[in-house]
N, C-alpha and C. Protein backbone atom coordinates (compact mmCIF):
# COMPACT_ATOMS: atom_id res chain seq x y z
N UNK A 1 41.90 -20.31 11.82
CA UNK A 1 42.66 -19.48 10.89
C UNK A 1 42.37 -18.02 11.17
N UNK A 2 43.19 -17.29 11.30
CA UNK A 2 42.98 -16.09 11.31
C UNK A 2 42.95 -15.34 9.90
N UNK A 3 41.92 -14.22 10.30
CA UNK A 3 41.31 -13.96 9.25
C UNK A 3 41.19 -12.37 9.51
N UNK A 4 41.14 -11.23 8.33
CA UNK A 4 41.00 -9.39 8.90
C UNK A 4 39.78 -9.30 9.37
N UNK A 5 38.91 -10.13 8.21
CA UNK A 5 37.21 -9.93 8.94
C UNK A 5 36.54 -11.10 8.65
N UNK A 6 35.18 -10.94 9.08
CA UNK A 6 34.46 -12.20 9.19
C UNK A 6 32.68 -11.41 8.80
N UNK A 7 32.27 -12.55 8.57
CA UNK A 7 30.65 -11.84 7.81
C UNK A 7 30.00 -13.01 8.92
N UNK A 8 29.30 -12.48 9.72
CA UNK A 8 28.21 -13.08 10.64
C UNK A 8 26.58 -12.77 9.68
N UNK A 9 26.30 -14.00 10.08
CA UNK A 9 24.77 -14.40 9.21
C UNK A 9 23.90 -14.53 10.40
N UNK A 10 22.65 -14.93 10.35
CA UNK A 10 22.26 -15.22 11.47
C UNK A 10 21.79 -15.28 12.96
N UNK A 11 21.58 -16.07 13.56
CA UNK A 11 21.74 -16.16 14.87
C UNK A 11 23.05 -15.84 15.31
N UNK A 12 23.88 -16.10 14.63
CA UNK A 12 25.31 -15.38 15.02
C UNK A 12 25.55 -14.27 14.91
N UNK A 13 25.10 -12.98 14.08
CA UNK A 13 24.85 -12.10 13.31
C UNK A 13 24.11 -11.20 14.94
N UNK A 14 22.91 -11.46 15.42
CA UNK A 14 21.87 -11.11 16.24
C UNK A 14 22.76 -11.03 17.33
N UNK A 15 24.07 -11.96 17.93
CA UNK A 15 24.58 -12.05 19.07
C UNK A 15 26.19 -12.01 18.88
N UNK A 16 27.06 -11.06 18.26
CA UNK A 16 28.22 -11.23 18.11
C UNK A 16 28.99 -11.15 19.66
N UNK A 17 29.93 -12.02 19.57
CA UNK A 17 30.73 -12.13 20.98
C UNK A 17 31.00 -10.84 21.47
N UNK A 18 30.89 -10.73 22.31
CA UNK A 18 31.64 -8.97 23.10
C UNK A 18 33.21 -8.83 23.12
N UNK A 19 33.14 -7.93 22.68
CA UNK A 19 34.99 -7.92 22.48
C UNK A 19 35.71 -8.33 21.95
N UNK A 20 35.29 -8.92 20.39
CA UNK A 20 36.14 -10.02 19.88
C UNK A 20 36.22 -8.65 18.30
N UNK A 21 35.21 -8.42 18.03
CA UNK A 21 35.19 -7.71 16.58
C UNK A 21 36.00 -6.12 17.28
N UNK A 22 36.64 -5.45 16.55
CA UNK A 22 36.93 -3.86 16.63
C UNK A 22 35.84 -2.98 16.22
N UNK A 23 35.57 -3.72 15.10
CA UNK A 23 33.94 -2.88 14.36
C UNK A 23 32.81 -3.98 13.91
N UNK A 24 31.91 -3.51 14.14
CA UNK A 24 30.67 -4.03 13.66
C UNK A 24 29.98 -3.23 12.39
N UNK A 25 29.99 -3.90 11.28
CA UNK A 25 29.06 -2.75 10.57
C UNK A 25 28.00 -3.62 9.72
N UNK A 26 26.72 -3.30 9.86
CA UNK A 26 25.25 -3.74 9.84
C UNK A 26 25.09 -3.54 8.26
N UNK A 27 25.43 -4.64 7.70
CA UNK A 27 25.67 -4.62 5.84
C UNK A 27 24.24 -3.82 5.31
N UNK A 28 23.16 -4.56 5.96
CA UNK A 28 21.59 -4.26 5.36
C UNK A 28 21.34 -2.70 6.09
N UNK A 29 21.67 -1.85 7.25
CA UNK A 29 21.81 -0.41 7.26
C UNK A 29 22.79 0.46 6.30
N UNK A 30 24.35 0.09 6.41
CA UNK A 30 24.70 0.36 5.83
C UNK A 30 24.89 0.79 4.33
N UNK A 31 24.01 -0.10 3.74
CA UNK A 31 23.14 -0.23 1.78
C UNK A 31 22.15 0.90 2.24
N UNK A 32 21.27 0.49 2.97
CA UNK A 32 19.88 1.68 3.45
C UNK A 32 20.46 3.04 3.27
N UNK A 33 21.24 3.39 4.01
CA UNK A 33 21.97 4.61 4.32
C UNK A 33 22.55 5.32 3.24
N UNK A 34 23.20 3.99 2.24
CA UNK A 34 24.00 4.68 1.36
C UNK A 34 23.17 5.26 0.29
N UNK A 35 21.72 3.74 -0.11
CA UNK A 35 20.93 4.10 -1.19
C UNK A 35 19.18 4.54 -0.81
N UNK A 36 19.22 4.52 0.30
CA UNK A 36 17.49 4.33 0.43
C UNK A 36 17.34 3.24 0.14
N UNK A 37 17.75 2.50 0.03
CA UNK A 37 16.76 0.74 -0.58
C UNK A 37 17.25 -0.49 0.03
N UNK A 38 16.43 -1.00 0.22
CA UNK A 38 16.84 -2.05 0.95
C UNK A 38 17.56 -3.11 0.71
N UNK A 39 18.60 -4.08 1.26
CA UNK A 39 19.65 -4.68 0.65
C UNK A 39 18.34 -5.97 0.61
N UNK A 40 18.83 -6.95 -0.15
CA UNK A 40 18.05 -8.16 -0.67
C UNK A 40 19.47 -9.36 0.10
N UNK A 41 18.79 -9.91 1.24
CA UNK A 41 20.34 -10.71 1.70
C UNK A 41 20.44 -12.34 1.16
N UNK A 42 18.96 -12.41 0.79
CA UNK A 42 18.77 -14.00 -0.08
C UNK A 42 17.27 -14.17 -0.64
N UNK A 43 17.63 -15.25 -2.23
CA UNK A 43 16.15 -15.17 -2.87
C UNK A 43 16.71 -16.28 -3.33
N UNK A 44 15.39 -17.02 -4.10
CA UNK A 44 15.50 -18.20 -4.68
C UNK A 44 15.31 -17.44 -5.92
N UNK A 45 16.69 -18.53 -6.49
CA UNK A 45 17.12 -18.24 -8.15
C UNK A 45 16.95 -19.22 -8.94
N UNK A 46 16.77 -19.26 -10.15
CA UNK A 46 17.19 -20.48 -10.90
C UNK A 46 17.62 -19.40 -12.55
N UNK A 47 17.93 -20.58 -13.34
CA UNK A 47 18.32 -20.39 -14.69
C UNK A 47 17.16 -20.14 -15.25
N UNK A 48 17.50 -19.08 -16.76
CA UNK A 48 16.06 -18.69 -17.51
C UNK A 48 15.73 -19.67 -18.17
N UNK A 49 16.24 -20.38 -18.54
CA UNK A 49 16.10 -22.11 -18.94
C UNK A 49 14.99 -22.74 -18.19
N UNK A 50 14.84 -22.80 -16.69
CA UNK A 50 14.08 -23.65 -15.74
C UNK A 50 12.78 -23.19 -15.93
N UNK A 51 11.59 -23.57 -16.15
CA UNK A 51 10.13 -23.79 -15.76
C UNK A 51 10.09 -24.00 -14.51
N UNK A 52 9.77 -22.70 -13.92
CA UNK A 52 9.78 -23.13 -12.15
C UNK A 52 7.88 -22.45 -12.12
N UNK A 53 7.41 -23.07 -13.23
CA UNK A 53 5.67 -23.29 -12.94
C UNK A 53 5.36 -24.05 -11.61
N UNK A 54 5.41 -25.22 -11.71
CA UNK A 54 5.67 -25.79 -10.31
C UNK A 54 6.37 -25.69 -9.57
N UNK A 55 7.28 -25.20 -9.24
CA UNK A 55 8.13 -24.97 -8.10
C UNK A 55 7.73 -23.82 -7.06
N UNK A 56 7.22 -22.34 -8.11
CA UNK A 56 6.60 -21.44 -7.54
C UNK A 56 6.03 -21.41 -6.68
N UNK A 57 4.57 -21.97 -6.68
CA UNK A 57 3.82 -21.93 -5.95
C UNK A 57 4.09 -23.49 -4.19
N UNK A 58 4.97 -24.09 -4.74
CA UNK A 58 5.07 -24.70 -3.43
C UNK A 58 6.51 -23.87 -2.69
N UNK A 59 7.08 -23.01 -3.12
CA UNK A 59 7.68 -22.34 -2.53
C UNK A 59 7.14 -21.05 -1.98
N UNK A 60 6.20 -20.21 -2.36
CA UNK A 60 5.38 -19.86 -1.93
C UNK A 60 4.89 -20.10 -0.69
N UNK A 61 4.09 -21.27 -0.95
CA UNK A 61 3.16 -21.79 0.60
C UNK A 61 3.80 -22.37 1.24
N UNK A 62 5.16 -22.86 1.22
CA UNK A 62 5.97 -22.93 2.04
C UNK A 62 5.91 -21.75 2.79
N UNK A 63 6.66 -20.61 2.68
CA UNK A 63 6.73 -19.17 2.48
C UNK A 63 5.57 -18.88 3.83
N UNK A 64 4.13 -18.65 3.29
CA UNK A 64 3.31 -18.30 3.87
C UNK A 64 2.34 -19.69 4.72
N UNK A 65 2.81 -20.33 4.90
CA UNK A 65 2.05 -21.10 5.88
C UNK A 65 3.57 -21.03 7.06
N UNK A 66 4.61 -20.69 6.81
CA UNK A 66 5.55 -20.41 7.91
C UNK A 66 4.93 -18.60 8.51
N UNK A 67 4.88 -18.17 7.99
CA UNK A 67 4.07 -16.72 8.06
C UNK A 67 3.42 -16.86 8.99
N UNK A 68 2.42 -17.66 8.58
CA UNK A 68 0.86 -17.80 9.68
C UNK A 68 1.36 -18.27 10.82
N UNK A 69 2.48 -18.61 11.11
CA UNK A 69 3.44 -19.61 12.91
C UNK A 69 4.42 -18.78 12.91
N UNK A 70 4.34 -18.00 12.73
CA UNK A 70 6.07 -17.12 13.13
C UNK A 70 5.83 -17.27 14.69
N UNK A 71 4.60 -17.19 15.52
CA UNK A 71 4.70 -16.99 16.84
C UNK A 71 5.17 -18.46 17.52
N UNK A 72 4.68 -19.60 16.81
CA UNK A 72 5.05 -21.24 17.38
C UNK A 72 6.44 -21.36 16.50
N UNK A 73 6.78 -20.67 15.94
CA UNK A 73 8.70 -20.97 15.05
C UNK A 73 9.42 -20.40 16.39
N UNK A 74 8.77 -18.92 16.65
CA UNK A 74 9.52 -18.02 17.62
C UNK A 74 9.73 -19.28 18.97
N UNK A 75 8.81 -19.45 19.45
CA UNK A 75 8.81 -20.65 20.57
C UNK A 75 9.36 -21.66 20.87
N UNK A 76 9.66 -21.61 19.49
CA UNK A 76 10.55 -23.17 19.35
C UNK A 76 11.94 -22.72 18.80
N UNK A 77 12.25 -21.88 18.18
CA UNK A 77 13.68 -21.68 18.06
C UNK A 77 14.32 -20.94 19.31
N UNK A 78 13.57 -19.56 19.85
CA UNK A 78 14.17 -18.65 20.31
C UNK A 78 15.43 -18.75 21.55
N UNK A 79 15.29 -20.22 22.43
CA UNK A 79 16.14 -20.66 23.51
C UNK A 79 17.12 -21.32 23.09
N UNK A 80 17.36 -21.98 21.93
CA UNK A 80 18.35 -22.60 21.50
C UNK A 80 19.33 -21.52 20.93
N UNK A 81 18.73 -20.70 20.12
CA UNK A 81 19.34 -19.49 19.95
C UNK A 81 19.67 -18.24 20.86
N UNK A 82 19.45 -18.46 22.26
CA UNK A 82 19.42 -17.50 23.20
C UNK A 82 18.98 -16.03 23.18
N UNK A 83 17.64 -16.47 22.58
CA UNK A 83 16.94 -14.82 22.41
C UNK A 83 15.68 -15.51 22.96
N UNK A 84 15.01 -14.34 23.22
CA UNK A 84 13.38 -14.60 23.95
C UNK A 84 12.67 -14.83 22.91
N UNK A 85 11.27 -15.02 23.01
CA UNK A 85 10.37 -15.37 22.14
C UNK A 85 10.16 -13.86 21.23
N UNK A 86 9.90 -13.14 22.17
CA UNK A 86 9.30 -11.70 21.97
C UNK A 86 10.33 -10.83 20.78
N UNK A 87 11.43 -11.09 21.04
CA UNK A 87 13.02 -10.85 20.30
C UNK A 87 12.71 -11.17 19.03
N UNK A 88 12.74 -12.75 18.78
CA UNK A 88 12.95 -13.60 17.87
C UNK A 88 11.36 -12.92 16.91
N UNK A 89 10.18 -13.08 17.27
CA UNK A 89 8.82 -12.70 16.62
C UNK A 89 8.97 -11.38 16.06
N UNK A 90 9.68 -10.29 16.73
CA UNK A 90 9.75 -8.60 16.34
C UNK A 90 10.65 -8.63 15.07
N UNK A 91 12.33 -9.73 15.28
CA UNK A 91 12.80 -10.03 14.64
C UNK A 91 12.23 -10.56 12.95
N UNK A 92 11.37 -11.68 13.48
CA UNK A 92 10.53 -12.02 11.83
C UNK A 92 9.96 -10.65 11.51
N UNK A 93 9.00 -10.77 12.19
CA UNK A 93 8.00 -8.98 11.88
C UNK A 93 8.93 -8.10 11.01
N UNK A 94 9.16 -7.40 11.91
CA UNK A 94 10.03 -6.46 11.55
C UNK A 94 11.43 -6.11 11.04
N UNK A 95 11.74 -6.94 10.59
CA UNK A 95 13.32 -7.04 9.84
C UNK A 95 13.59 -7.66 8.94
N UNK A 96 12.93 -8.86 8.97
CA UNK A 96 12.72 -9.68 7.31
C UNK A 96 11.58 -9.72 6.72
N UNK A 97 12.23 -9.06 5.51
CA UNK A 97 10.83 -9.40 4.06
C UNK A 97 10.94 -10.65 3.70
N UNK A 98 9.98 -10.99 3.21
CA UNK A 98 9.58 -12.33 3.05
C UNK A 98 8.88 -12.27 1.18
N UNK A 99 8.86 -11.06 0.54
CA UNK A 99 8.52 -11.07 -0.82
C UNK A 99 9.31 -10.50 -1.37
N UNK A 100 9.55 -10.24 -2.43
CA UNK A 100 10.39 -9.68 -3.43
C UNK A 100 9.33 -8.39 -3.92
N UNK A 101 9.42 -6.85 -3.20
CA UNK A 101 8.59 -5.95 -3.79
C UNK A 101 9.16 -4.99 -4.53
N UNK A 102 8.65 -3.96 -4.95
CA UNK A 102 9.08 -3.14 -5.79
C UNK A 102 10.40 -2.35 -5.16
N UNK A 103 10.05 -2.16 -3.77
CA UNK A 103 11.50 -0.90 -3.29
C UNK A 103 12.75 -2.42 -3.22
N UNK A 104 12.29 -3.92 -2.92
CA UNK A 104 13.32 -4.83 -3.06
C UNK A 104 13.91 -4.73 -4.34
N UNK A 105 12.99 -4.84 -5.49
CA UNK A 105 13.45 -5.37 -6.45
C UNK A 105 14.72 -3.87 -6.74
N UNK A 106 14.20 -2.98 -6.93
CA UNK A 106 14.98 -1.56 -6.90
C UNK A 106 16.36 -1.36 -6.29
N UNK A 107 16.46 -2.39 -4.88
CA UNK A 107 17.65 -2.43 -4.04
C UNK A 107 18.26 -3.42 -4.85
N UNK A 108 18.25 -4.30 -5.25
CA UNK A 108 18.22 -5.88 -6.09
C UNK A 108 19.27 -5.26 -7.20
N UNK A 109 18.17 -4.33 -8.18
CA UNK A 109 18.78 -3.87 -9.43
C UNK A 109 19.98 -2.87 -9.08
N UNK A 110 19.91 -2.11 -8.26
CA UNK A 110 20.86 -1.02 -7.56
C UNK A 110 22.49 -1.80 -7.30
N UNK A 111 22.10 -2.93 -7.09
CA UNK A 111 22.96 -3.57 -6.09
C UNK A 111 23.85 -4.59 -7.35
N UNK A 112 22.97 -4.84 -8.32
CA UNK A 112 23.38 -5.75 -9.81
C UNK A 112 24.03 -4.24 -10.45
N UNK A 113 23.83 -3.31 -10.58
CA UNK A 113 24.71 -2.19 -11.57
C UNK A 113 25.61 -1.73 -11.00
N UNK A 114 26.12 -1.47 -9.67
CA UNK A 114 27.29 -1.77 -8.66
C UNK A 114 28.14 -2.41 -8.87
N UNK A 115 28.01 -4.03 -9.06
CA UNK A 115 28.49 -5.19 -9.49
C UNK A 115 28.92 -5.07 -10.62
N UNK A 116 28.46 -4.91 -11.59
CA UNK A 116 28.78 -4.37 -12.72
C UNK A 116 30.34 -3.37 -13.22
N UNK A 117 29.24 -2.18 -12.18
CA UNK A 117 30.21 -0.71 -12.26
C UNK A 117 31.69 -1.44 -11.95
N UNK A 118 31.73 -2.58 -10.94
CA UNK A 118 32.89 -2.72 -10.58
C UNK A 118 33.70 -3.52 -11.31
N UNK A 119 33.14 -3.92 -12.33
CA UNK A 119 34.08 -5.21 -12.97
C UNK A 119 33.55 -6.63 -12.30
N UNK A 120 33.10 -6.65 -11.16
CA UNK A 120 32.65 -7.90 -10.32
C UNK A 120 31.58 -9.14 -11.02
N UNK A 121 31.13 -8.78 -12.42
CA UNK A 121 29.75 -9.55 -13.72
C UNK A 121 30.57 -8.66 -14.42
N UNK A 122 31.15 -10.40 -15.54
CA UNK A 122 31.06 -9.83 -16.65
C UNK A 122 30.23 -9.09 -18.18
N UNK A 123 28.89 -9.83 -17.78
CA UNK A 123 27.87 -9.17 -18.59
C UNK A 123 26.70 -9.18 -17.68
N UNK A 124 26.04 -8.34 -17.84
CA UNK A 124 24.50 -7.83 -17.51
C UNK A 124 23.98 -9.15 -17.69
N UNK A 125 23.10 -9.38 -16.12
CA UNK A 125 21.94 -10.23 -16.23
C UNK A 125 20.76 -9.65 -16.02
N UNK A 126 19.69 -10.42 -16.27
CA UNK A 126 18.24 -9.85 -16.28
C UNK A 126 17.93 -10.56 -14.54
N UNK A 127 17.67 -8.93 -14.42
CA UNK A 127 17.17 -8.92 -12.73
C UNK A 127 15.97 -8.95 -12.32
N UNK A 128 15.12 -10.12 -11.49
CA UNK A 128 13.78 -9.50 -11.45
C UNK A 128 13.14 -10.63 -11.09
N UNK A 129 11.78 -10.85 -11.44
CA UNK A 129 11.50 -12.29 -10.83
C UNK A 129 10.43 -12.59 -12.51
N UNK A 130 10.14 -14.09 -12.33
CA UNK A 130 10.25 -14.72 -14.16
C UNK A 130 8.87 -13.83 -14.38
């Protein structure tokens, strides 16, 4: 189907075809640029209803025992995805957060009163972590 644009995620995102897009524009610079803050591109949510007492913390160490192997993840994903090891590791390092911090949460809330401003939520939710 043809389509005006397309949102690359991903390993797809890292390697867009040559010559196929007219423009490329880098959603998570583009937020940077506009606000200083960093865009938030995914978090685990639930309802204020949920007790995620337990859930927390095994999402968590999920979280950080992948942390401690980013170099054996890099090794093992990076050829299927056609990037080097070295690529893929700078990539974890340096480009994805992995916590929800204060300049996130700030981009987070920035990014929820936007939504707002636009009509896009009809009422204010509570932004933040429980």
């Amino acid at each position: 189907a043809a389509a005006d644009a397309v949102l690359l995620i991903g390993d797809r995102a890292m390697h867009p075809p040559a010559g196929v897009y007219r423009e490329i524009i880098d959603l998570g610079d583009w937020w940077y640029r506009l606000t200083g803050l960093p865009f938030v591109f995914a978090m685990w949510v639930a309802r204020a209803d949920v007790d995620c007492g337990l859930l927390e913390p095994i999402l968590s160490g999920a979280r950080d025992e992948g942390l401690r192997h980013l170099r054996q993840i890099s090794e093992f994903e990076a050829g299927p995805h056609g990037l080097t090891v070295d690529d893929l590791l700078r990539y974890f390092e340096h480009h994805l957060q992995f916590t929800l911090g204060p300049d996130q949460l700030s981009g987070l809330k920035a990014y929820h009163a936007g939504v707002i401003e636009a009509g896009l939520l009809a009422a204010p939710t509570r932004v933040g972590p429980a």
